[in-house]
Structure formats: structure tokens, C-alpha cells
Protein backbone atom coordinates (compact mmCIF):
# COMPACT_ATOMS: atom_id res chain seq x y z
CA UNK A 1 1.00 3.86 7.23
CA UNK A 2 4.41 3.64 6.89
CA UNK A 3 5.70 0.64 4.63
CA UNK A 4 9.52 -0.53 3.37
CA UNK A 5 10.75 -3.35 1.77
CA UNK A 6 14.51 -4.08 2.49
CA UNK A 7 16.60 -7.02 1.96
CA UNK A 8 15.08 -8.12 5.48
CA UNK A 9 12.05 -8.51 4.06
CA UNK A 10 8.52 -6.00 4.52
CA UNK A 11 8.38 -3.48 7.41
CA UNK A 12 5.44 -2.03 8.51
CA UNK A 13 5.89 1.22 10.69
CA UNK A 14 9.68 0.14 11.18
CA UNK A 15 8.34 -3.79 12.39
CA UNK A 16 9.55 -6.66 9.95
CA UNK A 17 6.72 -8.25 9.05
CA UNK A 18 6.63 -11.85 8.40
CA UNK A 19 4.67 -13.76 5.92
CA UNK A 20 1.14 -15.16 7.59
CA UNK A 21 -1.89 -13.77 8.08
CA UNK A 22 -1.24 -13.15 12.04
CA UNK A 23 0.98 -10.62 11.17
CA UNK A 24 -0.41 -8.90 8.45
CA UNK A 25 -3.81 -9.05 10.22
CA UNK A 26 -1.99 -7.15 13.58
CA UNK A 27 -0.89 -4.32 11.73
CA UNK A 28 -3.59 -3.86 9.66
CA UNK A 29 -6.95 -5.01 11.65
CA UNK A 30 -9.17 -7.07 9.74
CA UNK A 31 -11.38 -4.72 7.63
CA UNK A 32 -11.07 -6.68 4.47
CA UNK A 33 -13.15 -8.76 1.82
CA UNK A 34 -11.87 -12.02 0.15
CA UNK A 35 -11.90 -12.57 -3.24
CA UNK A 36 -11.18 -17.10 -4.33
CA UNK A 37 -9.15 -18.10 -7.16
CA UNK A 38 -9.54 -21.62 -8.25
CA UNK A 39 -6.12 -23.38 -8.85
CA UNK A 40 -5.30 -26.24 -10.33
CA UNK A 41 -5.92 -29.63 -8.91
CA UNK A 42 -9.25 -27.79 -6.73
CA UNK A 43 -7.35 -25.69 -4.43
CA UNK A 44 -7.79 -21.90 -4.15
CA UNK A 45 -5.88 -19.09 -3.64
CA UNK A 46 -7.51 -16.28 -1.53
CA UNK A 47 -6.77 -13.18 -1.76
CA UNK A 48 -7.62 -10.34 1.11
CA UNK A 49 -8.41 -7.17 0.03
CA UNK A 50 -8.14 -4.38 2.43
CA UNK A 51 -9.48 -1.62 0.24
CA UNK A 52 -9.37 1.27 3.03
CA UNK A 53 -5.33 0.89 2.94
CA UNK A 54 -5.21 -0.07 -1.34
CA UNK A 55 -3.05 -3.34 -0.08
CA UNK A 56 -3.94 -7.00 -0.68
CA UNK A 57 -2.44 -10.18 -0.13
CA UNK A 58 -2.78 -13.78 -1.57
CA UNK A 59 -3.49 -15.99 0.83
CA UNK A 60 -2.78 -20.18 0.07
CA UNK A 61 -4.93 -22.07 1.66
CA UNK A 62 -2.91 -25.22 2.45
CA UNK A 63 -1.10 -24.24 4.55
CA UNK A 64 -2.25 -21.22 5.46
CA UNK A 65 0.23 -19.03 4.07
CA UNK A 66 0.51 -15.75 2.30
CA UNK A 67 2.26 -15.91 -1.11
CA UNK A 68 2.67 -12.40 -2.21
CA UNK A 69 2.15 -8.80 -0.48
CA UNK A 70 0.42 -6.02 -3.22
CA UNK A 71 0.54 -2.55 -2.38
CA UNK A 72 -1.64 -0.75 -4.99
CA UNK A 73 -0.29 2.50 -6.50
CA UNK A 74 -3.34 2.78 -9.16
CA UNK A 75 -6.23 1.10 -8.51
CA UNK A 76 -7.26 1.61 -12.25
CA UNK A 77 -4.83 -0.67 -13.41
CA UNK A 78 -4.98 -3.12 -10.23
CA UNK A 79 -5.43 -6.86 -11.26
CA UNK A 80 -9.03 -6.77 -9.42
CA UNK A 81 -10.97 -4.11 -7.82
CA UNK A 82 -9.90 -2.24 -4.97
CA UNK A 83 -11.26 0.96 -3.45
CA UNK A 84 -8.45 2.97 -2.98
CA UNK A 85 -4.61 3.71 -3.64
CA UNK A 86 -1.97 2.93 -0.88
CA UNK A 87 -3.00 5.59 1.31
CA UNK A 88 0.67 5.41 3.31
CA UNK A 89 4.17 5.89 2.18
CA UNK A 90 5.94 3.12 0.46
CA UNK A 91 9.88 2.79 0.43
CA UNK A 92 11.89 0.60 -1.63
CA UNK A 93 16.21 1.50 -1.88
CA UNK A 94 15.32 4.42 0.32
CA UNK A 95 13.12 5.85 -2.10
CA UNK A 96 9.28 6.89 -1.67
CA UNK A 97 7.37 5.22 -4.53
CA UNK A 98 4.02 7.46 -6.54
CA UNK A 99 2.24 6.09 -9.22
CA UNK A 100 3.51 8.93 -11.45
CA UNK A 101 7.14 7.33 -11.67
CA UNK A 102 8.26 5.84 -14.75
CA UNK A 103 10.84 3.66 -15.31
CA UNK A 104 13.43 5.74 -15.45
CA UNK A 105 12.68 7.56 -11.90
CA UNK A 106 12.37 3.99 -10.19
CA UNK A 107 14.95 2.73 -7.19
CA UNK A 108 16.64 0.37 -9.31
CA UNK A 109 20.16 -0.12 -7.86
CA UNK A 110 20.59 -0.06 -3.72
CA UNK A 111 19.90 -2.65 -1.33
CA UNK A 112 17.88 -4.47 -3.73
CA UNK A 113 19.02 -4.38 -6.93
CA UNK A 114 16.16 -4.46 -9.67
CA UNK A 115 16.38 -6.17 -13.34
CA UNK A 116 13.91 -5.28 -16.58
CA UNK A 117 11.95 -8.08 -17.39
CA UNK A 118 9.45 -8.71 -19.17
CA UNK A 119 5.94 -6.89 -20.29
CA UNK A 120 7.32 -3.35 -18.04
CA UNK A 121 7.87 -5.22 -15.01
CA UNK A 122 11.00 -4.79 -13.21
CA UNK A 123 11.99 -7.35 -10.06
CA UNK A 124 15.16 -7.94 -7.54
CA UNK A 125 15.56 -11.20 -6.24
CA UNK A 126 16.81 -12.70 -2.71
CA UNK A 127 17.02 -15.94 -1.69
CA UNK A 128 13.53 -15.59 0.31
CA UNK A 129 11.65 -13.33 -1.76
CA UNK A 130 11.42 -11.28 -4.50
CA UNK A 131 10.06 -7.42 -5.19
CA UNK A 132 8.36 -6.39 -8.45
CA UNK A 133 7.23 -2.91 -9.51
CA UNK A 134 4.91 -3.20 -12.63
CA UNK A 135 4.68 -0.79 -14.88
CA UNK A 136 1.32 0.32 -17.53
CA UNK A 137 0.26 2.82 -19.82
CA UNK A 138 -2.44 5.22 -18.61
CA UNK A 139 -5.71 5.01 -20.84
CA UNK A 140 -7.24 8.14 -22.73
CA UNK A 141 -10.18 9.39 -22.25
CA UNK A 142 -11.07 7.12 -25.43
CA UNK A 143 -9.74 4.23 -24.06
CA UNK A 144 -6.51 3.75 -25.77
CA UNK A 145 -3.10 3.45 -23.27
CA UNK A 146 -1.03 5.94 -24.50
CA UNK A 147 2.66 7.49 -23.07
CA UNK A 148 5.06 6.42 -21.04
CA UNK A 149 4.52 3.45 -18.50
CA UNK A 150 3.97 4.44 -15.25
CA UNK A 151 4.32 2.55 -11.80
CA UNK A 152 1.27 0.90 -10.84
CA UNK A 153 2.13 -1.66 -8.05
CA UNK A 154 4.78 -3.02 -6.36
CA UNK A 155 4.89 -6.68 -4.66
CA UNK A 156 6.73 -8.53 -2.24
CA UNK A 157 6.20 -12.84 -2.96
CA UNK A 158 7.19 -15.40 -1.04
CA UNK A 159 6.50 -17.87 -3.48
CA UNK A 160 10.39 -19.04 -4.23
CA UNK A 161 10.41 -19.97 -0.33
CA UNK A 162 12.40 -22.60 0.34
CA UNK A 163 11.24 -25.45 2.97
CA UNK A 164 7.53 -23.78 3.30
């Protein structure tokens, strides 16, 4: 699988790929498992886990709309379980993303242009979306998360839409 994120937004295999679960669910079949959040005031947020391609999205409920995009680089470090790492290539500022890149190896200036924030997280803004890559130590064999943070995944949310 071929995957880019651009100022346009997320292409998959060259398509721009919009935000719902119609979309995402074309491109990638529906081979998935969900995992529920609670949120506050009882709602839940969803998220589909398609473990065969290391790639997830959270899915609100009301409406049915997907809120962010994960494409996991190491699973070990994922925020839940999945099975596998991104088994496709994943572009950002014309660059081909690994989970071995550090911060100082990521595609911080181009098209989008990334800022340091906080916690090893780095993000570039638009006014429909935003892209992280996060950043994390690898653990020892004891444990411990030692050297230099390396990428671990990268996100595309919709979140900051505006009349959604």
C-alpha cells in the first residue's frame, strides 16, 4: 500500500481520501476489529483496527465520522495492540517514513511544515487537519527506554474540522 499525506489531505495509492468510513473502508476492505472508548457525557469513540495493514482509525459515533487516521510504525509502542507495522510505504514532504528515524532525520520543512511540541511529538497544522509524528525511546531488554527517540507513528486528525 502506498500512502501520502499532503496539504490535500491523505492519499491512498495516489486517491485523496476523505474522512468517513466509506472511504477508508473502499481502500482497505473491512478486515478489522473494533476496540470502544467511553467519552465523556456516555458517548464512545471507536476505533477500527485493521491489524493486517498496522493502520487504525477513530471512529465518532455521532455522527459517524472518523477523527484521526494512525498509521503504526512500531507496534510495540502503539497506544493499543495491533498485529503488525504499516506494511506499505508512507510519505510525508516527499519523504518515506521507518520507524528507525529520529528526530533529526524527520520531513520537517516542505509542504507541511512540522513544529516540536511537546513529550517528542512533532505536528504541522492546516486549516482542516493536522499531521503528528510521535516519537519514543526503545526499551532494553530489561525494560528501561534508553537512546534516542525514534518515530513510532504518524497521524492525520480531523478533529479541528470546522462545520462537521
Amino acid at each position: 500500500m502506498e500512502a501520502e499525506i499532503t496539504t490535500e489531505g491523505l492519499k491512498i495509492e495516489g486517491a485523496l481520501v476523505q474522512p468517513n468510513p466509506r472511504d477508508l473502508h473502499r481502500v482497505l476492505g473491512n478486515g478489522y476489529r473494533d476496540i470502544e472508548i467511553p467519552l465523556h457525557g456516555g458517548k464512545v469513540r471507536r476505533i477500527r483496527v485493521f491489524d493486517d495493514f498496522g493502520f487504525a482509525y477513530y471512529l465518532d459515533e455521532t455522527p459517524p465520522i472518523v477523527a484521526s487516521v494512525l498509521f503504526v510504525l512500531f507496534p510495540q509502542d502503539a497506544p493499543f495492540g495491533v498485529g503488525h507495522a504499516f506494511n506499505g510505504r508512507l510519505r510525508v514532504n516527499e519523504t518515506s517514513l521507518t520507524s528507525d528515524m529520529p528526530a533529526a532525520r524527520l520531513p520537517t520543512t516542505g509542504s507541511l511544515q512540522f513544529k516540536e511540541q511537546f513529550g517528542h511529538k512533532w505536528q504541522a497544522a492546516t486549516p482542516t487537519f493536522s499531521v503528528w509524528f510521535s516519537l519514543r525511546r526503545r526499551q532494553n531488554r530489561a525494560g528501561k527506554r534508553v537512546g534516542t527517540p525514534k518515530l513510532t507513528d504518524v497521524s492525520i486528525c480531523y478533529d479541528n474540522l470546522t462545520g462537521a
